[in-house]
C-alpha atoms as a PDB file:
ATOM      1  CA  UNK A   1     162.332 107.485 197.877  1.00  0.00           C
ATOM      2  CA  UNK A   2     159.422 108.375 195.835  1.00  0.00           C
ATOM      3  CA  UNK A   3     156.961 108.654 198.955  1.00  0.00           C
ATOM      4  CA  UNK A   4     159.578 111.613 200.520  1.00  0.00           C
ATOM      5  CA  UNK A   5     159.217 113.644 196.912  1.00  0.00           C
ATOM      6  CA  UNK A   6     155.302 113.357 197.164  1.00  0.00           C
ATOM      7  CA  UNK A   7     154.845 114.010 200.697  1.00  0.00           C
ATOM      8  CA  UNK A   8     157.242 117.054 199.930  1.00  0.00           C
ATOM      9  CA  UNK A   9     155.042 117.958 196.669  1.00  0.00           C
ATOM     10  CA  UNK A  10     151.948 117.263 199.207  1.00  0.00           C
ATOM     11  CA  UNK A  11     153.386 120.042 201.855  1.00  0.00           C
ATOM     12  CA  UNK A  12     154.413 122.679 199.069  1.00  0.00           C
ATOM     13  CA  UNK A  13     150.494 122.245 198.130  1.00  0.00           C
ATOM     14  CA  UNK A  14     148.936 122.776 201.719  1.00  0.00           C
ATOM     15  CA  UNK A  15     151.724 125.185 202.275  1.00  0.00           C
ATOM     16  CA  UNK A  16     150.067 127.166 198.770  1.00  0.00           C
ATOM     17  CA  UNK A  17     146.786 127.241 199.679  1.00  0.00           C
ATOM     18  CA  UNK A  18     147.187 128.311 203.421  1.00  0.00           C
ATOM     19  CA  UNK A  19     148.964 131.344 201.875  1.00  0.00           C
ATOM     20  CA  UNK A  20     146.241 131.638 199.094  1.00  0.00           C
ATOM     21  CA  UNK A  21     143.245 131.907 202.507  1.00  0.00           C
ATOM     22  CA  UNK A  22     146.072 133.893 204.237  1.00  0.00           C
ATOM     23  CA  UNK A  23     146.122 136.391 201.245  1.00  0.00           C
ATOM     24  CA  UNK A  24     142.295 136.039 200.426  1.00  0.00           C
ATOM     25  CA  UNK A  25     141.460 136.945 204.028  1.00  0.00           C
ATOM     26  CA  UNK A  26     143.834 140.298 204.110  1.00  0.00           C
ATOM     27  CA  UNK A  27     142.472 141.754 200.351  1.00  0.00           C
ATOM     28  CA  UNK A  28     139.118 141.123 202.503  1.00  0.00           C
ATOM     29  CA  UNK A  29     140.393 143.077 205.379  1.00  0.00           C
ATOM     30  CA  UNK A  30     141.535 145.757 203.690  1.00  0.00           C
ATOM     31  CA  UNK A  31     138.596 145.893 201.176  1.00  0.00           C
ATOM     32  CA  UNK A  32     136.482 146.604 204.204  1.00  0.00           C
ATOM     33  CA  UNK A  33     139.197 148.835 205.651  1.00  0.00           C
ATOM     34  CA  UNK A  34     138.683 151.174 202.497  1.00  0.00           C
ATOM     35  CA  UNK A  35     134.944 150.463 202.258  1.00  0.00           C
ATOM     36  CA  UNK A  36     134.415 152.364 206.008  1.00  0.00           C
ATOM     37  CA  UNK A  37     137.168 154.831 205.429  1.00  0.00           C
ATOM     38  CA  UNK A  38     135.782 155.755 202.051  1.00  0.00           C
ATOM     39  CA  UNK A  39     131.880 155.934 204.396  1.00  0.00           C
ATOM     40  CA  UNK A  40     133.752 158.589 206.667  1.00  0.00           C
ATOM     41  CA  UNK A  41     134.861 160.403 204.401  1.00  0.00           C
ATOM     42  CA  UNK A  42     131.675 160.774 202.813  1.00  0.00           C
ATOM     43  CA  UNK A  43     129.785 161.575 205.899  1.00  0.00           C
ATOM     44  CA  UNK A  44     132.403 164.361 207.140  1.00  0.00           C
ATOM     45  CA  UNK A  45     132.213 165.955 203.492  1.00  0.00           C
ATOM     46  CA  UNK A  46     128.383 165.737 204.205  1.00  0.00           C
ATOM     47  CA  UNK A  47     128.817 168.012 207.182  1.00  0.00           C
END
């Protein structure tokens, strides 16, 4: 019985830290989302 509660404890984990890269790898998106939006801006207000 143990083994089912650790394998399940195990799963919850790998589960976590896919979702942690999942999350890591949007805010990185989106940081470099703003980053060349903010760029635009600036070089259309440069115009």
């Amino acid at each position: 019985m143990p083994k089912i509660v650790d394998s399940g404890k195990d799963a919850i984990k790998q589960l976590a830290q896919q979702a942690e890269a999942i999350a890591d790898h949007y805010q990185q998106d989106t940081e470099w989302r703003s980053q060349i939006i903010r760029e635009s801006a600036i070089k259309l207000s440069d115009r």
